[in-house]
Protein backbone atom coordinates (compact mmCIF):
# COMPACT_ATOMS: atom_id res chain seq x y z
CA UNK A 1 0.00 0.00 0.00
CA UNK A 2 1.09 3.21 -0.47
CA UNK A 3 0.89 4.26 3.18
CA UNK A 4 3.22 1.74 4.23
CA UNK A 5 5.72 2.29 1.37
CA UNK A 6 5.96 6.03 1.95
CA UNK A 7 6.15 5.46 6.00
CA UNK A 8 8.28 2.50 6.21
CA UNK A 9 10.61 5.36 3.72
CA UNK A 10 10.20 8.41 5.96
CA UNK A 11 11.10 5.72 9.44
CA UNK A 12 14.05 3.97 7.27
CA UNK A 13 15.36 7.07 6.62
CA UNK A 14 14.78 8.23 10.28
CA UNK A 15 17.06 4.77 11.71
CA UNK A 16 19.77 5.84 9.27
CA UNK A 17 20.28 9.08 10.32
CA UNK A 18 19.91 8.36 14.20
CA UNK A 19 22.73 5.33 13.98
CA UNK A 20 24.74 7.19 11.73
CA UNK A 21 25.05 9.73 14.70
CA UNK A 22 26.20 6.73 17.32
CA UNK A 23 28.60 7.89 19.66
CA UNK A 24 31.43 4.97 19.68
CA UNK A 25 33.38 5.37 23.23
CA UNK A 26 37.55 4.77 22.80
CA UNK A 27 38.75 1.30 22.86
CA UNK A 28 42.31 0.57 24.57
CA UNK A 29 44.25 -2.68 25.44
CA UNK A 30 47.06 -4.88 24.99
CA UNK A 31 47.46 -8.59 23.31
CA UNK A 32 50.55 -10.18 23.61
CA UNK A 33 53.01 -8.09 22.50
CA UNK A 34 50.62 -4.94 20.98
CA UNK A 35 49.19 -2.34 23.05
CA UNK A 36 46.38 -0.65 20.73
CA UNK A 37 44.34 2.71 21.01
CA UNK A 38 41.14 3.17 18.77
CA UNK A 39 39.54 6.70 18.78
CA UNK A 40 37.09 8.54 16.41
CA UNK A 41 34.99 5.70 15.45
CA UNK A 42 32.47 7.19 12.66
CA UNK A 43 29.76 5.28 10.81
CA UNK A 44 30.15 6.48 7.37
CA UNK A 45 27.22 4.47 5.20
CA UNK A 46 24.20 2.14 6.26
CA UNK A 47 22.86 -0.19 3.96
CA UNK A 48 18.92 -0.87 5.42
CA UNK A 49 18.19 -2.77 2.17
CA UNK A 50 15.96 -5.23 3.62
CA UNK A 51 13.34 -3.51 6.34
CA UNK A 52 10.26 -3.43 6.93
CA UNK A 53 7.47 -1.87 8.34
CA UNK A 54 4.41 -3.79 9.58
CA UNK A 55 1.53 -2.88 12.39
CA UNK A 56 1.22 -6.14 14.70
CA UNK A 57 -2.27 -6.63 16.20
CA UNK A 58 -2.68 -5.08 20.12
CA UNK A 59 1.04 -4.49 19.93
CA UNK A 60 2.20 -1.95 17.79
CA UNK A 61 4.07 -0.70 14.55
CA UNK A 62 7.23 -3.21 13.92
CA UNK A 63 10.64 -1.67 12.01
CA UNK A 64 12.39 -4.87 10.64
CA UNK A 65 15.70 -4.94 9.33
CA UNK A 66 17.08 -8.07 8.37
CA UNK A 67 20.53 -9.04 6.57
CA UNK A 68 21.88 -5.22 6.64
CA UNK A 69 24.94 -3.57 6.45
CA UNK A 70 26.86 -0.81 8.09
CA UNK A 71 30.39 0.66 7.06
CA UNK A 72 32.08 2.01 9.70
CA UNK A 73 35.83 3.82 10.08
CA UNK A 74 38.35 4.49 12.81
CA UNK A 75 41.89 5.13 13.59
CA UNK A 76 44.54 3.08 15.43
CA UNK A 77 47.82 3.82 17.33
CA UNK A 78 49.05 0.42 18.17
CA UNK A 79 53.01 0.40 20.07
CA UNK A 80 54.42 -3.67 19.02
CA UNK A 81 57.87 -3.52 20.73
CA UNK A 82 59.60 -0.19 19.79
CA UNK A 83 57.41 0.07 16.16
CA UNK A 84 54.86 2.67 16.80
CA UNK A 85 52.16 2.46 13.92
CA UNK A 86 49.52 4.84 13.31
CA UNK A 87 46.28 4.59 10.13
CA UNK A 88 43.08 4.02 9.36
CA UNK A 89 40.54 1.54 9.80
CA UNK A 90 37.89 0.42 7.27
CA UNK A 91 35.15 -1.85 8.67
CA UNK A 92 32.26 -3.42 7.67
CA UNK A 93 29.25 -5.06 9.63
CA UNK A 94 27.29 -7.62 7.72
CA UNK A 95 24.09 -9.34 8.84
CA UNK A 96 22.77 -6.20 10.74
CA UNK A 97 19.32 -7.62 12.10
CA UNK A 98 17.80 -4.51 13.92
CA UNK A 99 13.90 -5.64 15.57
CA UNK A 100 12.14 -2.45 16.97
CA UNK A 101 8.35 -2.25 17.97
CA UNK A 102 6.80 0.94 18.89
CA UNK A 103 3.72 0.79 21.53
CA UNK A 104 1.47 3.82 21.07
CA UNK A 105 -0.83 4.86 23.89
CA UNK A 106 -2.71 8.33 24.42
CA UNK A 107 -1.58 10.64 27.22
CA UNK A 108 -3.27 12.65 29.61
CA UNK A 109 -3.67 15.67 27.43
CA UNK A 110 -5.39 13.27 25.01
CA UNK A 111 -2.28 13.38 22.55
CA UNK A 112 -0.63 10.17 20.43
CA UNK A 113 2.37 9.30 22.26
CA UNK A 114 5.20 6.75 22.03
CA UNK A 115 5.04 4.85 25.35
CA UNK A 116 7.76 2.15 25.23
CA UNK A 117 9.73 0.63 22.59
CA UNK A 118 10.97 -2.83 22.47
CA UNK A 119 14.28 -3.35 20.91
CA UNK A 120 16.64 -6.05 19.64
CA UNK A 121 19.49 -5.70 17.53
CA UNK A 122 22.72 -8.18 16.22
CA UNK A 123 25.22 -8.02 14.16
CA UNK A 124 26.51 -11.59 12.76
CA UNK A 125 29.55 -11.09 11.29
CA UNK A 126 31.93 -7.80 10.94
CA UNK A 127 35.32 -7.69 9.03
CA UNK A 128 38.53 -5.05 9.35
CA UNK A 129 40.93 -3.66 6.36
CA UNK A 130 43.69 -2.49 7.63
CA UNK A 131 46.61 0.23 6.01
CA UNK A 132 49.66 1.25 6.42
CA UNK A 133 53.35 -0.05 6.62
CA UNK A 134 52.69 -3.05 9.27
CA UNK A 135 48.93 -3.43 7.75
CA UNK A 136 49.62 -7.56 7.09
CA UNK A 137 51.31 -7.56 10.08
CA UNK A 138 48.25 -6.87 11.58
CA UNK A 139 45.80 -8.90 10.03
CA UNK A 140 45.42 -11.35 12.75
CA UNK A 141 44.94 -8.46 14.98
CA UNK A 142 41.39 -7.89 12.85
CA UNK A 143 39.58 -10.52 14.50
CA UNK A 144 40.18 -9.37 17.88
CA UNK A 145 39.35 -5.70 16.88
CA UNK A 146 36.19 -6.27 15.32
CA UNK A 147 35.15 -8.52 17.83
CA UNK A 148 35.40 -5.68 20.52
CA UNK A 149 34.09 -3.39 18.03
CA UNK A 150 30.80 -5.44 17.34
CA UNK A 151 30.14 -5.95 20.63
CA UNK A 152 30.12 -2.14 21.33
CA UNK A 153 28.08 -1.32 18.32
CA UNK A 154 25.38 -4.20 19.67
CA UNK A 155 25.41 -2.29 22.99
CA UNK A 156 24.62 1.07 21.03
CA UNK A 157 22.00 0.52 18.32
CA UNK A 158 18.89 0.23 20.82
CA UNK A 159 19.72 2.81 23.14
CA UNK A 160 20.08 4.91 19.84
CA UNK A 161 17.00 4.29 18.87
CA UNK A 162 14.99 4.56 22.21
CA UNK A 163 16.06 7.47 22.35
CA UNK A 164 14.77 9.01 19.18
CA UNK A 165 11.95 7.30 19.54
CA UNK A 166 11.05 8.58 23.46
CA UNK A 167 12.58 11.68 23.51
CA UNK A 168 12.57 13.74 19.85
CA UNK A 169 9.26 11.48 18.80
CA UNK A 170 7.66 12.03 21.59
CA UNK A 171 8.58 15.97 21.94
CA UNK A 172 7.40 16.52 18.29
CA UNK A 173 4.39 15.04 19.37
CA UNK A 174 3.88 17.27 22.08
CA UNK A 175 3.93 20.80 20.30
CA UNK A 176 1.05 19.45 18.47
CA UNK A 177 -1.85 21.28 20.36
CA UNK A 178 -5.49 19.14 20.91
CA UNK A 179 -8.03 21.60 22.14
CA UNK A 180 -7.36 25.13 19.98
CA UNK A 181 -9.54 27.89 18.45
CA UNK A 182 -10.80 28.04 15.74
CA UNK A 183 -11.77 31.87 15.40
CA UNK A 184 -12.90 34.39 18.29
CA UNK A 185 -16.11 32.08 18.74
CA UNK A 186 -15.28 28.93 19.05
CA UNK A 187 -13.41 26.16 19.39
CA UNK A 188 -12.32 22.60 18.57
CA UNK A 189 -11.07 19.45 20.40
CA UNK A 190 -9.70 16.80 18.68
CA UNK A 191 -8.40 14.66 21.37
CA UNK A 192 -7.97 10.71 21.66
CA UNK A 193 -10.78 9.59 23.41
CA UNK A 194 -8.67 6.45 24.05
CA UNK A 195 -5.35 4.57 23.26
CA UNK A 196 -4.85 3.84 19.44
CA UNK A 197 -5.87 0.57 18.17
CA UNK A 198 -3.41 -1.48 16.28
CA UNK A 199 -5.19 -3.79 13.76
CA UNK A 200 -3.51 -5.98 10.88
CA UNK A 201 -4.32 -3.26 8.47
CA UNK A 202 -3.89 0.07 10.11
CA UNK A 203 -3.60 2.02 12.94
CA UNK A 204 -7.04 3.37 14.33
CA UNK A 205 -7.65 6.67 16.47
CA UNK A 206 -10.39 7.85 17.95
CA UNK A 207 -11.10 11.43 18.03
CA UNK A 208 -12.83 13.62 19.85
CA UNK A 209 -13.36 15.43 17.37
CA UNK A 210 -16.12 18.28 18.82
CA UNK A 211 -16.05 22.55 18.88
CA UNK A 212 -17.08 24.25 21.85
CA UNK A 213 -18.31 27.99 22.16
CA UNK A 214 -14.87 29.68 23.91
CA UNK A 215 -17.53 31.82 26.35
CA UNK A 216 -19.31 28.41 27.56
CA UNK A 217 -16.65 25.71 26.75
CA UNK A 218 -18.12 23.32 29.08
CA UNK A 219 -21.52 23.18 27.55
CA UNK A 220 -21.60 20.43 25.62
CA UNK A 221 -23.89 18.70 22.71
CA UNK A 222 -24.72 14.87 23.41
CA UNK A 223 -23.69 12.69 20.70
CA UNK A 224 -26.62 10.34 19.00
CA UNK A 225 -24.67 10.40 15.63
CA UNK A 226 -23.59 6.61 14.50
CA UNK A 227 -20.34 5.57 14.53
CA UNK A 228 -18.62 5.81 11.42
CA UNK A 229 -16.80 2.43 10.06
CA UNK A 230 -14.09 2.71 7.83
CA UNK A 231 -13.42 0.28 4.93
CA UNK A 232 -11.56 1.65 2.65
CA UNK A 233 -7.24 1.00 2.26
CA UNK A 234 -6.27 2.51 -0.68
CA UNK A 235 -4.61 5.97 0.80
CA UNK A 236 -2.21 6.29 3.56
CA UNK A 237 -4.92 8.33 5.91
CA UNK A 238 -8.80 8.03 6.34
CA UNK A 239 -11.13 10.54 8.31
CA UNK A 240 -14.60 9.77 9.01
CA UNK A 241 -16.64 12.77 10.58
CA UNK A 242 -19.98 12.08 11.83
CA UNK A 243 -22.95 14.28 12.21
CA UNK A 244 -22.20 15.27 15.23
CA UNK A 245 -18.73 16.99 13.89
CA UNK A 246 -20.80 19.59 12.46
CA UNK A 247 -23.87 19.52 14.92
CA UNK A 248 -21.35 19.97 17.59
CA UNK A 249 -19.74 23.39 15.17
CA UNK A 250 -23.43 24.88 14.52
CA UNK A 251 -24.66 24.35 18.37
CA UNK A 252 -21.07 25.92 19.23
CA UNK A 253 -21.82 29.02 16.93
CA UNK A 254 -25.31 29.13 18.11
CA UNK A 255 -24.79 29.28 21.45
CA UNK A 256 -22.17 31.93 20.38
CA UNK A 257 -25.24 33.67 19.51
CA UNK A 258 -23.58 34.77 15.81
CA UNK A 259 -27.04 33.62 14.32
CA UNK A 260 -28.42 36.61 14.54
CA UNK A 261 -28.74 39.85 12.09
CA UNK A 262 -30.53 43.07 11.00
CA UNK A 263 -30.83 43.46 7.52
CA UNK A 264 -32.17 47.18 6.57
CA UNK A 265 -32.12 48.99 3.32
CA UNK A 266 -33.24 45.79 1.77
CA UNK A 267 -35.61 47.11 -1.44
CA UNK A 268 -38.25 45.45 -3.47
CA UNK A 269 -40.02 47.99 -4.94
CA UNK A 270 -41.94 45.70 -7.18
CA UNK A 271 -43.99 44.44 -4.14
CA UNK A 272 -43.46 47.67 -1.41
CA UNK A 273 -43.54 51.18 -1.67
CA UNK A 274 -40.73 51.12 1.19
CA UNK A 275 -37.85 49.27 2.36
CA UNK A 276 -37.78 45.87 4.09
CA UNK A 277 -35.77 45.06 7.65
CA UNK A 278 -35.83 41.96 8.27
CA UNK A 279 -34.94 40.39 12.08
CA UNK A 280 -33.58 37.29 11.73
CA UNK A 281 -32.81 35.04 14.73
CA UNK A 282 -31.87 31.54 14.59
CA UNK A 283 -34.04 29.72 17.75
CA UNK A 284 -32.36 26.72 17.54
CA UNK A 285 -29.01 25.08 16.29
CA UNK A 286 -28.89 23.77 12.78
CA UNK A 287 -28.71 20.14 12.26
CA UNK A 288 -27.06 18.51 9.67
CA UNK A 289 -27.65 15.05 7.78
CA UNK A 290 -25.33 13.19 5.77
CA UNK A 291 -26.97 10.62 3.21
CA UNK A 292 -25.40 8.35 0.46
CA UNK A 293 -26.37 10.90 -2.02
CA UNK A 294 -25.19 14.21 0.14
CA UNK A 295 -25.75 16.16 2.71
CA UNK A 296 -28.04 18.52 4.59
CA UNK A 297 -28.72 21.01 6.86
CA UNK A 298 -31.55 22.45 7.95
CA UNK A 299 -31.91 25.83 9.89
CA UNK A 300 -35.00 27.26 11.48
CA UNK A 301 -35.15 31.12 12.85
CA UNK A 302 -37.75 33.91 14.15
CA UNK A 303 -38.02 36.59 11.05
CA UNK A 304 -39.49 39.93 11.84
CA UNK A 305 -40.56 41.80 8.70
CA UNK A 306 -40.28 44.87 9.38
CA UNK A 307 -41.42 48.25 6.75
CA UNK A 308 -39.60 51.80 7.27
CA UNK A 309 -41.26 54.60 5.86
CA UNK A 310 -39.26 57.26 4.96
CA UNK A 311 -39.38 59.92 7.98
CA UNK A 312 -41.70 57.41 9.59
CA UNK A 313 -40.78 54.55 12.96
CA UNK A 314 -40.60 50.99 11.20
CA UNK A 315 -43.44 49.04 11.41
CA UNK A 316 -43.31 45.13 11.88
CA UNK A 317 -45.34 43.70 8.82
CA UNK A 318 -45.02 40.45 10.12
CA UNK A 319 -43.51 37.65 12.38
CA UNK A 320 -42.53 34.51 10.58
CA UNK A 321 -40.74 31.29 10.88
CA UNK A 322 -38.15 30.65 8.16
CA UNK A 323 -36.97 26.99 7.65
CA UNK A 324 -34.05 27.38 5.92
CA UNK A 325 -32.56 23.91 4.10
CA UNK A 326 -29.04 23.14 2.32
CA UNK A 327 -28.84 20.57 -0.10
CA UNK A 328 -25.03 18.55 -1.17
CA UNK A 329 -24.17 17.16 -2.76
CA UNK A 330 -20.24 18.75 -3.08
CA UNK A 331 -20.18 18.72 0.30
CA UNK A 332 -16.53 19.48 1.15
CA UNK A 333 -13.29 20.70 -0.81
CA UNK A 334 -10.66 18.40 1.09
CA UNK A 335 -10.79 19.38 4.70
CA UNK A 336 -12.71 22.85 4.18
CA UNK A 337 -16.31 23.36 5.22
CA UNK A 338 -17.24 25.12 2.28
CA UNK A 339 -21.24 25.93 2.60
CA UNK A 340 -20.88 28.61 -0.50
CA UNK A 341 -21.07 25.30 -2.79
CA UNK A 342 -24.91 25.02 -2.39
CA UNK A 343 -26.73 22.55 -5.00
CA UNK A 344 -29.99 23.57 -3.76
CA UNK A 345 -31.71 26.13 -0.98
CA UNK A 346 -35.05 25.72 0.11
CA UNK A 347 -36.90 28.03 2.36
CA UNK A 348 -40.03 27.61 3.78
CA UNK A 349 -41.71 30.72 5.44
CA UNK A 350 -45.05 30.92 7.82
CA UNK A 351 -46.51 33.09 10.20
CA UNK A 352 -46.81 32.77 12.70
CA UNK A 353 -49.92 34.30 13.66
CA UNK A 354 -51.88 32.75 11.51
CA UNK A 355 -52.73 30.33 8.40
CA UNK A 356 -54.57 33.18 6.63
CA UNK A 357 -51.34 35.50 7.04
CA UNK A 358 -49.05 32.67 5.16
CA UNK A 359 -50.67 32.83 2.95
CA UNK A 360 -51.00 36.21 2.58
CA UNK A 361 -46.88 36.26 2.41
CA UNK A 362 -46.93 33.79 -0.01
CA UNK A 363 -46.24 37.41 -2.86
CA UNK A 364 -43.00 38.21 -0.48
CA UNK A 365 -41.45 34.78 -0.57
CA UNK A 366 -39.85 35.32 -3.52
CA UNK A 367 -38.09 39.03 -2.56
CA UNK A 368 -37.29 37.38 1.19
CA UNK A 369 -35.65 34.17 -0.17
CA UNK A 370 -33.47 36.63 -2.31
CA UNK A 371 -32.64 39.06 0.91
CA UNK A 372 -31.82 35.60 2.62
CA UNK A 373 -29.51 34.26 0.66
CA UNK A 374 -27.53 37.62 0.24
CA UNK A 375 -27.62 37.95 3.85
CA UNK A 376 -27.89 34.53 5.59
CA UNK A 377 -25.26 32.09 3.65
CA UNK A 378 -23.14 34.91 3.59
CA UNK A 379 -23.09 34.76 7.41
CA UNK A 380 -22.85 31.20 7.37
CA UNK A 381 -19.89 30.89 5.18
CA UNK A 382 -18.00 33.52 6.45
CA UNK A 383 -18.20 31.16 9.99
CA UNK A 384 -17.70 27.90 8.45
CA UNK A 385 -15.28 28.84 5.14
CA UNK A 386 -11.97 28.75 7.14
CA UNK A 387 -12.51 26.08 8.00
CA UNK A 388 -11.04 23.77 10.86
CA UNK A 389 -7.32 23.52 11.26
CA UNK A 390 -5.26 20.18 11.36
CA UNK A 391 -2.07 20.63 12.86
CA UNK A 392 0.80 18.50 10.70
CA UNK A 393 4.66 18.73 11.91
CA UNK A 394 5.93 21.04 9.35
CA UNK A 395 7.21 19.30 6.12
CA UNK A 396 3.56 16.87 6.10
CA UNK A 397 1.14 17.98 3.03
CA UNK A 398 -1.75 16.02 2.47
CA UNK A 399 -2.14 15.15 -1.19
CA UNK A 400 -4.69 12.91 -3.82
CA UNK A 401 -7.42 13.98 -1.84
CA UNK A 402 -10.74 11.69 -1.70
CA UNK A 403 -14.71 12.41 -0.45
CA UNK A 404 -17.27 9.60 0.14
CA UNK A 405 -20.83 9.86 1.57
CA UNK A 406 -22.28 7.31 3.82
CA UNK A 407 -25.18 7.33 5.97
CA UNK A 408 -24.73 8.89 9.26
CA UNK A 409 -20.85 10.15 8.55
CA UNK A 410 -18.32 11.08 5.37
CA UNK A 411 -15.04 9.85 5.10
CA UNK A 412 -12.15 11.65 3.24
CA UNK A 413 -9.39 9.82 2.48
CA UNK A 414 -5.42 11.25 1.55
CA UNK A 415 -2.19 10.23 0.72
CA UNK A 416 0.43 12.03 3.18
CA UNK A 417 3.62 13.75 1.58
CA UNK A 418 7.01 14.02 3.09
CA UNK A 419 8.65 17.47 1.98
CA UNK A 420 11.22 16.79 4.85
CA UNK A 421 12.41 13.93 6.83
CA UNK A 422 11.41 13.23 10.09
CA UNK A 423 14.76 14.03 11.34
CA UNK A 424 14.28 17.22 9.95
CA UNK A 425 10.92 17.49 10.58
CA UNK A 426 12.15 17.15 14.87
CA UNK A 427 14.55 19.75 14.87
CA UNK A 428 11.99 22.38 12.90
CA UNK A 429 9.48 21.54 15.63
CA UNK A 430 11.97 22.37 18.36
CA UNK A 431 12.06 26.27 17.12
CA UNK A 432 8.73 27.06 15.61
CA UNK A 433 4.75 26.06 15.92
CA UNK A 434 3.58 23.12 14.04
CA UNK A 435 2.43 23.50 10.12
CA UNK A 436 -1.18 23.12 9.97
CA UNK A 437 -4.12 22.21 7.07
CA UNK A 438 -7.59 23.22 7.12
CA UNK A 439 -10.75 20.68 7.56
């Protein structure tokens, strides 16, 4: 798949760059006759032909590398009676077998974090070239070296590698805020809920995934949308959002109390002599639906008609419910709420004091749906069209972007690109605030 391919590149790289960066201590001792000194050991090219990435079931994601290689240089002094030799070292590890799982858990902020790593690495075999003028001399020396030396590489490899995993993983990981704002209104809480779930086939995370109005964050909308279930393999990450991801963003703006307007100055002089105010005021949150075939949401408000003579105090014409309905079915433009990509509105107006009187408005429906949607979607888009951000480490893109409907929930599936490494990716995180892409 390609999410595997372009991970198991990204975390391939990532082991090549932490080893290369071992720190190799100085080895000194004497056999038989030669006393030997070996200082500024460097790794200087890994060969990870043969790894793998693979997520194990209720365990974790698995970084394989079997039958690898490593090159490696150093330098030797080595005093054999009163010959005092100094060179190089060329050395080469062969059958580099390097086992690492990671076990992902959430934290008490509600973040992804790497909680432990298991760790086993070998080395089977590792050879020596020496140069210089006693270099044959010292051939049988090469056995003994590299002995030494593998052992000492062993005894670095996981340590290396815990440590980028627990430490710089885990501290990108942390400048990656859960609970933000979206705008001055409101805000948005995409938290784990609970630890990640580690399947053949993927890693699954569950998301809070609810806004909250910033001036009453702890009122909160209960949650009667279905789960969503996600089938679908083909790019390397899949978000379903249920209902209640955009209930939970209308009740939060609601309760913010931005659904509510004057609009004055509004003329239709082919039905009134004067100009039309109209009162609009939203008495409940909007609810949305989400079908096979698209998705909905349906609005209901308190609209005073109001006439204002010229010279003259306004006078209300009329008190009427509006039911105000959005039809997908172009729902989204990857990760952006776009509501300003309307298929079909439909409003339905009635008085509210009585049947005779709706139908008496029935003439204005036509010059009030036209005020309304040059007033009202306006207002809704200009809340909803920035959309939520996503916050990626910086150097993450999300590309090939994909929308499906299902009943109860969408899910919008991407391929993630790597414009740097993770390696990179750390350090950038370090100095500034995470990259971020809009839902």
């Amino acid at each position: 798949m390609c999410f595997m391919f372009s991970v198991k590149f990204e975390t391939q790289k990532f082991v090549e760059e932490e080893l290369s960066n071992i720190n190799m201590p100085e080895m000194k001792g004497k056999e038989g006759r030669f006393q030997y000194t070996i200082t500024d050991v460097k790794i200087t090219e890994l060969n990870l032909t043969h790894a793998d990435l693979q997520f194990i079931p209720e365990v974790g994601l698995l970084f394989d590398v079997q039958n690898s290689s490593i090159t490696l240089s150093f330098h030797r002094r080595i005093l054999y009676w009163f010959f005092y030799d100094t060179g190089n070292i060329n050395a080469s590890a062969e059958g580099v077998n390097i086992n690492t799982i990671l076990n992902l858990i959430r934290d008490d902020d509600g973040r992804l974090k790497i909680n432990n790593i298991t760790c086993d690495a070998r080395i089977d075999k590792m050879k020596a070239q020496f140069s210089g003028t006693l270099g044959r001399v010292y051939d049988f020396l090469a056995s003994f070296l590299t002995s030494g030396m593998r052992f000492l590489l062993n005894q670095r490899i996981c340590p290396a590698l815990n440590h980028a995993a627990l430490v710089h993983v885990n501290s990108m990981l942390e400048t990656i805020p859960v609970r933000t704002e979206v705008d001055q209104y409101i805000g948005i809480d995409y938290s784990l809920i609970d630890d990640p779930v580690v399947t053949s086939r993927s890693l699954d995370m569950n998301f809070r995934g609810m806004f909250f109005d910033l001036s009453h964050q702890n009122d909160t909308l209960v949650n009667y949308a279905v789960d969503p279930v996600i089938r679908e393999y083909d790019r390397m990450v899949y978000l379903a959002l249920s209902e209640f991801f955009f209930d939970s963003g209308m009740f939060s703006y609601f309760t913010a109390g931005i659904f509510q307007m004057d609009i004055v100055n509004e003329k239709n002089p082919a039905l009134v002599e004067a100009p039309l105010s109209l009162q609009l005021a939203v008495n409940s949150p909007p609810k949305t639906s989400i079908k096979t075939s698209g998705a909905t949401v349906v609005m209901t408000a308190i609209v005073k008609v109001m006439v204002l003579p010229p010279g003259q105090p306004p006078v209300q014409l009329s008190s009427m419910t509006m039911v105000y309905t959005h039809i997908h079915t172009s729902f989204f433009y990857f990760f952006r709420i776009l509501l300003d990509f309307f298929d079909s509105n439909i409003f339905k107006i009635f008085s509210n004091q009585s049947a005779l009187e709706s139908l008496a408005l029935i003439p204005l429906q036509a010059p009030l749906k036209t005020m309304l949607q040059m007033s009202v979607v306006p207002l809704i888009n200009n809340w909803t069209k920035r959309g939520v951000q996503i916050p990626l480490a910086d150097g993450m893109d999300f590309i090939e972007e994909v929308v499906e409907y299902h009943n109860g929930f969408i899910v919008i599936g991407a391929n993630l690109h790597f414009s740097k490494g993770l390696r990179e990716m750390i350090a950038g995180n370090t100095e500034m605030e995470p990259e971020t892409n809009t839902v």
